[in-house]
Protein backbone atom coordinates (compact mmCIF):
# COMPACT_ATOMS: atom_id res chain seq x y z
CA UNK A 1 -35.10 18.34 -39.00
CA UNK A 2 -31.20 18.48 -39.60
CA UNK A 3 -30.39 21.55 -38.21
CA UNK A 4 -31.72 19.92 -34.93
CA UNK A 5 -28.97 17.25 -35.26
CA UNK A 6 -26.57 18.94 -33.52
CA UNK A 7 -27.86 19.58 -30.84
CA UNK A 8 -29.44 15.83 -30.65
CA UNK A 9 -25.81 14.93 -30.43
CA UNK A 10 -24.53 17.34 -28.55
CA UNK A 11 -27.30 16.31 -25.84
CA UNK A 12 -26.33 12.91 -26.41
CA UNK A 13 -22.58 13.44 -25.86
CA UNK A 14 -23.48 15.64 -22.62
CA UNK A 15 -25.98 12.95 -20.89
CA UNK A 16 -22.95 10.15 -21.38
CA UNK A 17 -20.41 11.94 -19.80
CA UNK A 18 -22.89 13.31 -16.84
CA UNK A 19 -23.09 9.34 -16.63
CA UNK A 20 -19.71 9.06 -16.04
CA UNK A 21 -19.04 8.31 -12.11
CA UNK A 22 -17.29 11.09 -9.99
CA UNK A 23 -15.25 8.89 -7.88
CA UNK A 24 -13.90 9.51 -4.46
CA UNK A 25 -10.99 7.48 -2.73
CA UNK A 26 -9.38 8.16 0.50
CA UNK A 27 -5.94 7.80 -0.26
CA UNK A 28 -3.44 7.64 -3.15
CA UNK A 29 -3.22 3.74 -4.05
CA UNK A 30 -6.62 3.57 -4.63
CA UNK A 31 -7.38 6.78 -6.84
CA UNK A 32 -4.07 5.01 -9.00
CA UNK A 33 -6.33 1.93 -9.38
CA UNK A 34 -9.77 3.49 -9.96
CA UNK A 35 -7.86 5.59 -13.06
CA UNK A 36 -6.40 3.31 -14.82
CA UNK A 37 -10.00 1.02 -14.62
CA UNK A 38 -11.94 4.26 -15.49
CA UNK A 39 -9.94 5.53 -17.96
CA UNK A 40 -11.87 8.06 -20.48
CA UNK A 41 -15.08 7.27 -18.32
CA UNK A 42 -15.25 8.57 -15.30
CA UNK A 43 -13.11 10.88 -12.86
CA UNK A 44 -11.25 10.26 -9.53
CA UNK A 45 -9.85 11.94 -6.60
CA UNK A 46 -8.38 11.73 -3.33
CA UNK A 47 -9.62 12.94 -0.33
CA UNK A 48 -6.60 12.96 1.63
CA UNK A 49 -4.08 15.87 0.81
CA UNK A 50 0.08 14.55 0.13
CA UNK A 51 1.46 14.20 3.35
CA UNK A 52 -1.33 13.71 5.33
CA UNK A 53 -1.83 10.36 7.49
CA UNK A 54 -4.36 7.69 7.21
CA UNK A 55 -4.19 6.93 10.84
CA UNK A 56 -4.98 10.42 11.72
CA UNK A 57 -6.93 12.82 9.72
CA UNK A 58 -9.08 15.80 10.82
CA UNK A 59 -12.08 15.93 8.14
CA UNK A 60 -12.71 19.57 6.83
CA UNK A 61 -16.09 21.02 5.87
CA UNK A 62 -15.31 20.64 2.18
CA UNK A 63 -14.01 16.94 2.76
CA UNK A 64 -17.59 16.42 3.64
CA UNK A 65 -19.04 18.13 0.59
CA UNK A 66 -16.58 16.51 -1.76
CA UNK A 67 -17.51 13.14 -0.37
CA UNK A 68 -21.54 13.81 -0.55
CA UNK A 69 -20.98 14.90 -4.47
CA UNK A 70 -19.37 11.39 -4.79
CA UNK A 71 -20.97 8.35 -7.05
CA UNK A 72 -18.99 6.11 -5.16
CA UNK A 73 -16.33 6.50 -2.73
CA UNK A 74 -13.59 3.62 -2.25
CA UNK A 75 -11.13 3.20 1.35
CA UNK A 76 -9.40 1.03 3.23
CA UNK A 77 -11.59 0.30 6.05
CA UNK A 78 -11.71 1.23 9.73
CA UNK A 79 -8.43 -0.59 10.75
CA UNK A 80 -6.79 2.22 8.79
CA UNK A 81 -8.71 5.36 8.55
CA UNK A 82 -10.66 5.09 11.49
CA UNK A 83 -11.15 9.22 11.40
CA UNK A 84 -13.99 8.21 8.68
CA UNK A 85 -16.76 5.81 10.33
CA UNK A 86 -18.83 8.57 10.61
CA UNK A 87 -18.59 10.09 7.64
CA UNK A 88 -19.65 6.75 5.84
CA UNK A 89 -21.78 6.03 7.71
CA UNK A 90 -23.92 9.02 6.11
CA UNK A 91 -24.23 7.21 3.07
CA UNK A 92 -23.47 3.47 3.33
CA UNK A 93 -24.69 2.47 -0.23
CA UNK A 94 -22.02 4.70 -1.53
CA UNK A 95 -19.05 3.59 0.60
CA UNK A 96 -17.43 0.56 0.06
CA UNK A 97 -14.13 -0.35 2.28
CA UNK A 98 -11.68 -2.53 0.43
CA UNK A 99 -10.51 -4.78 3.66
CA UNK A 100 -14.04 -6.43 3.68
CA UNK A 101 -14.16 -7.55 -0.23
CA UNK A 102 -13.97 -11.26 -0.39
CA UNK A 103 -10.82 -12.95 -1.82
CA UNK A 104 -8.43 -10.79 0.01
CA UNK A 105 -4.89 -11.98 1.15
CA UNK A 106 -4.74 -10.64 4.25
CA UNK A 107 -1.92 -10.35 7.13
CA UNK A 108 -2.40 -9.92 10.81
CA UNK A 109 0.25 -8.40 13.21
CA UNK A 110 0.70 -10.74 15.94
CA UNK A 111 2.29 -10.83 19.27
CA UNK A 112 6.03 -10.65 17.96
CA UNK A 113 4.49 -8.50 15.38
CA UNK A 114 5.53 -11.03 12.42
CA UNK A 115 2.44 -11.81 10.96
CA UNK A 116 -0.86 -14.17 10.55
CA UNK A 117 -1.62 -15.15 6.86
CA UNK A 118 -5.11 -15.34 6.30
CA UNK A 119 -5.75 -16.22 2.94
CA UNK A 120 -9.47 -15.25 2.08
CA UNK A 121 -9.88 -17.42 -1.67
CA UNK A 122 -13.38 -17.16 -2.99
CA UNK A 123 -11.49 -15.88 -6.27
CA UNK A 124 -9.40 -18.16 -8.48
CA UNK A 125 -5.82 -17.28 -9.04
CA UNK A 126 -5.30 -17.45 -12.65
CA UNK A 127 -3.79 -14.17 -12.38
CA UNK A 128 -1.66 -14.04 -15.77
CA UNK A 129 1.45 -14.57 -14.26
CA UNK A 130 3.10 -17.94 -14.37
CA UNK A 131 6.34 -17.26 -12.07
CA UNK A 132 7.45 -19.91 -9.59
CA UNK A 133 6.35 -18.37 -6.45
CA UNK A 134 9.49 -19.76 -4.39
CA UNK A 135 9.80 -16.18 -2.59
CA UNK A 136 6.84 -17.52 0.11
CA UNK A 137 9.06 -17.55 2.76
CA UNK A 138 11.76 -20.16 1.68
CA UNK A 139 14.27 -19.41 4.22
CA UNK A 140 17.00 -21.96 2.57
CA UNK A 141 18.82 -19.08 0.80
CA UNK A 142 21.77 -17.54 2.26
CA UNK A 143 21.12 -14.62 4.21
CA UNK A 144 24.38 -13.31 4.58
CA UNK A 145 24.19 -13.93 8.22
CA UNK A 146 25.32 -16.52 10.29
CA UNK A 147 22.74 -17.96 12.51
CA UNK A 148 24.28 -16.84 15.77
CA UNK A 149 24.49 -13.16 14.77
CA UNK A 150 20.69 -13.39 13.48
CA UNK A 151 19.60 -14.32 17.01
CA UNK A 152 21.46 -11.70 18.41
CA UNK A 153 20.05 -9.26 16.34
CA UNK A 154 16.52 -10.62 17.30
CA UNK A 155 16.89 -10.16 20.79
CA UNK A 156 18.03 -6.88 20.22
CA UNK A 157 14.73 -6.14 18.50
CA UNK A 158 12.59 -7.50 21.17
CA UNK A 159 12.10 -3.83 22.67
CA UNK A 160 12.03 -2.27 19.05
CA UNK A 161 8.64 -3.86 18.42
CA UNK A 162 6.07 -3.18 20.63
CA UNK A 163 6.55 0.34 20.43
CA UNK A 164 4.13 0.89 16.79
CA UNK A 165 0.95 2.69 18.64
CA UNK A 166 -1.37 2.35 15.00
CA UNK A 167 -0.44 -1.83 14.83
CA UNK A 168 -1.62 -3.75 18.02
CA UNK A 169 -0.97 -7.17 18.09
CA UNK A 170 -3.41 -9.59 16.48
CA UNK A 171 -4.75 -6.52 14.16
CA UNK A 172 -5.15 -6.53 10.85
CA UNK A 173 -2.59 -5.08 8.63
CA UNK A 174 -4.14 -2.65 6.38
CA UNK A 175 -1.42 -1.65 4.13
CA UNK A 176 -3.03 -4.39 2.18
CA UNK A 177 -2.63 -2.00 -1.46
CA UNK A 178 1.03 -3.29 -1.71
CA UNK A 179 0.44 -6.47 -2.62
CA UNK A 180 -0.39 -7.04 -6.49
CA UNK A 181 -2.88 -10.09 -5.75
CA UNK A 182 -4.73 -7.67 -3.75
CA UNK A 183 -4.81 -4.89 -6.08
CA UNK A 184 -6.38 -7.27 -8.65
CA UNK A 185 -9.32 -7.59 -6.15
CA UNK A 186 -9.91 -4.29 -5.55
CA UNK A 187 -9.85 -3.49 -9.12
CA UNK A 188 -11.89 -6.27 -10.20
CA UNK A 189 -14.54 -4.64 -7.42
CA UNK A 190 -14.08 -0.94 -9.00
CA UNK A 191 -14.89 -2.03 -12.47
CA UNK A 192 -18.50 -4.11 -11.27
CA UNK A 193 -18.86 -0.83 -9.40
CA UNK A 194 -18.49 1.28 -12.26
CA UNK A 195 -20.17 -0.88 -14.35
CA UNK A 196 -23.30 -0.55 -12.23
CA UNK A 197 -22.63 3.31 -11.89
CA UNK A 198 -22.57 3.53 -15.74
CA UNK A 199 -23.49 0.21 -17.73
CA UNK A 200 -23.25 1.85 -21.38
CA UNK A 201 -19.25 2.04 -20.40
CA UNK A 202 -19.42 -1.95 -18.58
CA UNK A 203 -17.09 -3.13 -21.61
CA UNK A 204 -14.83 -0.50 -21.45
CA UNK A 205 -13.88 -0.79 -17.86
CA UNK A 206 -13.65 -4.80 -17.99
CA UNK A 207 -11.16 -3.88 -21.09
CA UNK A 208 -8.77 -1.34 -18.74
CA UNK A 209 -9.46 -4.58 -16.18
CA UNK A 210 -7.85 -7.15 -18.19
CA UNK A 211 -4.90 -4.52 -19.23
CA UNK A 212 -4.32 -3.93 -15.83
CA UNK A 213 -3.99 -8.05 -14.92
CA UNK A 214 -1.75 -8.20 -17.49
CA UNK A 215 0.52 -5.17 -16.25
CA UNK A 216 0.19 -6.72 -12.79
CA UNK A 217 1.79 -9.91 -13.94
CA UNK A 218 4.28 -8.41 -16.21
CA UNK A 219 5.34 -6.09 -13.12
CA UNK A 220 5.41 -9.44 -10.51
CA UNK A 221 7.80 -10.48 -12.55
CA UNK A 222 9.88 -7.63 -12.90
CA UNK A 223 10.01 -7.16 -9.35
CA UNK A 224 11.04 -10.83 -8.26
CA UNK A 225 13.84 -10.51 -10.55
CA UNK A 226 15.06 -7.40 -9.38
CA UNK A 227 14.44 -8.00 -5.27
CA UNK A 228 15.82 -11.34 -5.29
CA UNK A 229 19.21 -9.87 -5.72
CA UNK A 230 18.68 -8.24 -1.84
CA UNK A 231 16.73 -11.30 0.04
CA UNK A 232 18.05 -11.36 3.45
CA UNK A 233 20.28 -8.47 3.59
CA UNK A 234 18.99 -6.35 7.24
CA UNK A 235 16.61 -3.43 6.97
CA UNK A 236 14.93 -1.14 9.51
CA UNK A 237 11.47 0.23 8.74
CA UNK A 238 10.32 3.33 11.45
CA UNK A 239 6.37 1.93 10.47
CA UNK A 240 5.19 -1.20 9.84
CA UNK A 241 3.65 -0.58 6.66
CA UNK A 242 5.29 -2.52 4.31
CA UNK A 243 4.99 -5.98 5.27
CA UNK A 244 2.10 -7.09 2.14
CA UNK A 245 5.29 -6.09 -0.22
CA UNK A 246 8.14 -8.21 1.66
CA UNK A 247 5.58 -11.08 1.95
CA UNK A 248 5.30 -11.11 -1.66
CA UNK A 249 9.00 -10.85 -2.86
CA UNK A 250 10.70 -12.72 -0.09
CA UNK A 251 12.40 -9.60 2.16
CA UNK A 252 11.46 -9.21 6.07
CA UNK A 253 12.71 -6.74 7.71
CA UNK A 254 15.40 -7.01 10.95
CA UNK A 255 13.33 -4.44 13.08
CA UNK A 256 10.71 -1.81 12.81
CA UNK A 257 11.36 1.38 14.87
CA UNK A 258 7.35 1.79 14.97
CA UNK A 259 7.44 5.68 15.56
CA UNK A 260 4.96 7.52 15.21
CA UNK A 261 3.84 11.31 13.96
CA UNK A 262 2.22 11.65 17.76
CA UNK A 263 4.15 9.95 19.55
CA UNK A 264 7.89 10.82 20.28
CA UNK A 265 10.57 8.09 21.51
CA UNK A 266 12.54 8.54 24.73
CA UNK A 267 15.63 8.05 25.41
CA UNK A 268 15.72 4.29 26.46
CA UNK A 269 13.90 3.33 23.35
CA UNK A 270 16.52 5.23 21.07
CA UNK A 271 19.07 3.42 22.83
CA UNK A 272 17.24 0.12 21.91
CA UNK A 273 17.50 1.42 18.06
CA UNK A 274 21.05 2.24 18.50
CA UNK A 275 21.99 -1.13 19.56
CA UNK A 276 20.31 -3.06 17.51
CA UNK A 277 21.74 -1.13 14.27
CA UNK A 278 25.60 -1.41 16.00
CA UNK A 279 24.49 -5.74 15.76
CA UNK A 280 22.53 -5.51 12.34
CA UNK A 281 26.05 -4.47 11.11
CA UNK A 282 26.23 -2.87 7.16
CA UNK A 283 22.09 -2.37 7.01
CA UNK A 284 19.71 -0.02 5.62
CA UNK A 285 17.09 2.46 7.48
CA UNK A 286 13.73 2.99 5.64
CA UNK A 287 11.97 6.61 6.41
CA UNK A 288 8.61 7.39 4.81
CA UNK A 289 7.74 11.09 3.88
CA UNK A 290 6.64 13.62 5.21
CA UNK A 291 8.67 12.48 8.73
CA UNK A 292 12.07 14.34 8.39
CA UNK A 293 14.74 11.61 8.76
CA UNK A 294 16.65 13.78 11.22
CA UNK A 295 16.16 10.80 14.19
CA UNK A 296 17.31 8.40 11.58
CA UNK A 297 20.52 10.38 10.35
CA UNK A 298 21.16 10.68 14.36
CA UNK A 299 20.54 6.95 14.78
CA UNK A 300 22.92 6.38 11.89
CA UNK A 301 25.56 8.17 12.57
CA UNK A 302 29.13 6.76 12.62
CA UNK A 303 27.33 3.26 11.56
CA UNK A 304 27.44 1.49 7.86
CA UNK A 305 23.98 2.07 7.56
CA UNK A 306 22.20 4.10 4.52
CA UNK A 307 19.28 5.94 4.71
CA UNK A 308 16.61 5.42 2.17
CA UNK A 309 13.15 7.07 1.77
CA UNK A 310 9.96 4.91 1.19
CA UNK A 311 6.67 6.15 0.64
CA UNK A 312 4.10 3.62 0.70
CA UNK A 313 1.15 5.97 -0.39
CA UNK A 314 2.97 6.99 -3.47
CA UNK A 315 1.88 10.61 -3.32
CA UNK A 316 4.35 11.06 -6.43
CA UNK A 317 3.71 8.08 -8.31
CA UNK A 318 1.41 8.01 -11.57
CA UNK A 319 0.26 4.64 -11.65
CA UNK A 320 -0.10 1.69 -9.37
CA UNK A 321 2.76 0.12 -11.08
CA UNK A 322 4.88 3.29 -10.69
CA UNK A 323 4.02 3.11 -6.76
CA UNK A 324 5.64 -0.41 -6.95
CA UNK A 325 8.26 0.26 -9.15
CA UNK A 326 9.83 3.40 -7.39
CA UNK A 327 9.77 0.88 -3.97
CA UNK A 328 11.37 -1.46 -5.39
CA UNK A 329 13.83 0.57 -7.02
CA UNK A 330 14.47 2.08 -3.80
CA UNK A 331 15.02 -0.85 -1.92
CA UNK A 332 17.66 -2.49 -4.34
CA UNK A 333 19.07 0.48 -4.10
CA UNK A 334 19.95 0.71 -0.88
CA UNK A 335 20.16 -2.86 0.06
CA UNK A 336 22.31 -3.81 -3.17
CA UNK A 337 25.49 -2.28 -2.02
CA UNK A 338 25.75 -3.99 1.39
């Protein structure tokens, strides 16, 4: 009988880890999530390569087969990756898009392209971290700016934003990964769905979900200490992608030059961008990768304005809290000196 033990166990060890979901995400942010609640059990990757765009993907033949091998398979939702209805649509039960979970804080772009709170609460925020949350748009610090020379600069924006052809007005914004409240839902979601995938391993992923909480709140912290040192000092964005992140530490941005890969400006629109950096005075430009920053170094030129590179799908980070971090730490670092 012993010398079958063996392979008793090794069949044991072999059935648990076949249990073990294979997960699929489509982009970066949410394979850092589904990790860090898998852990040891289970296995995720990314459909879309580094550098590609969620707004505009074209799906290869082994995209396909990579996303029927899947156990589950986690994205945005149609407001972002809209290149994927069909896809799950082919299997429904083992798609799940993370703008429809319930308990989502959610922001809408609307006409002037500031944005629509809605506030979706079927969870309960007693989310570890105790922090005074006076960045929620309290307006009474000084901003550097005298009020004159703010509404100068916002007229000068008024062409500068209605020129982002993936954000129409009164659509949801679905960059909804950088905010940390939100990234607590989605993970919260990931570990039920693993749990169901793989129930013998239900403890261990609520485990990696508590331990992630508790880096979330360590890292909210962290990051309202070290962004309240730039509220209200005037930064460009090209795409309006990062407005879940100002929300939550207190920045806004002066003007977003909403270009896009397709889409190249013309000349009275780079005009627009020229002016309104000559008002904006000492400011900071925000490119994202892959986009060369060549426009932006034009734009800049002869101007006190720095150039800084932020890359909302963190296709270098290695953690969620990495992806915020190295944002963060690029935005002090450019706005700090000014």
């Amino acid at each position: 009988m012993y010398r079958f033990l063996p392979m008793i166990v090794l069949l044991a060890c072999s059935q648990s880890v076949l249990a073990a979901p294979e997960v699929l995400t489509s982009i970066q942010p949410l394979q850092l999530i589904a990790q860090r609640i898998l852990g040891e059990q289970g296995r995720s990757e990314v459909l879309l390569p580094p550098g590609a765009s969620p707004h505009a993907f074209s799906l290869r033949p082994s995209d396909s087969k990579r996303f029927a091998r899947a156990d589950a398979f986690f994205w945005i939702g149609p407001d972002m990756e809209n290149f994927l209805l069909k896809l799950v649509d082919s299997r429904p039960q083992h798609s799940h898009a993370m703008q429809q979970l319930p308990g989502l804080e959610l922001l809408h772009y609307d006409q002037e392209h500031n944005h629509d709170h809605d506030h979706d609460h079927d969870h309960d925020h007693d989310h570890d971290h105790d922090h005074d949350h006076d960045h929620d748009h309290d307006h009474d610090h000084d901003h550097g700016h005298d009020h004159d020379h703010d509404e100068h600069v916002g007229k000068a924006q008024s062409g500068l934003r209605q020129h982002d052809h993936h954000h129409q007005p009164g659509g949801l914004d679905a960059h909804l990964w950088l905010s940390t409240a939100n990234a607590r839902v989605i993970a919260a979601f990931m570990a039920q769905e693993f749990a169901r995938l793989h129930p013998a391993a239900a403890e261990h992923y609520q485990a990696n979900l508590q331990a992630f909480n508790h880096e979330l709140g360590t890292l909210d912290v962290e990051l309202h200490e070290l962004l309240q040192q730039v509220r209200g000092k005037p930064f460009f964005v090209f795409h309006e992608a990062f407005n879940y992140f100002e929300h939550s530490y207190g920045l806004q941005h002066t003007g977003v030059f909403a270009l896009s890969a397709e889409v190249q400006p013309g000349a009275r629109h780079v005009q627009d961008m020229r002016e309104a950096l000559e008002q904006a005075g000492a400011s900071c430009i925000f490119t994202e990768p892959p986009a060369p920053p060549r426009l932006a170094h034009s734009l800049a030129r002869g101007l006190t304005v720095h150039l800084q590179e932020l890359d909302p799908l963190g296709s270098r980070a290695d953690s969620y809290a990495g992806l915020m971090r190295s944002m963060a730490a690029a935005m002090h670092q450019c706005l700090e000196p000014l």
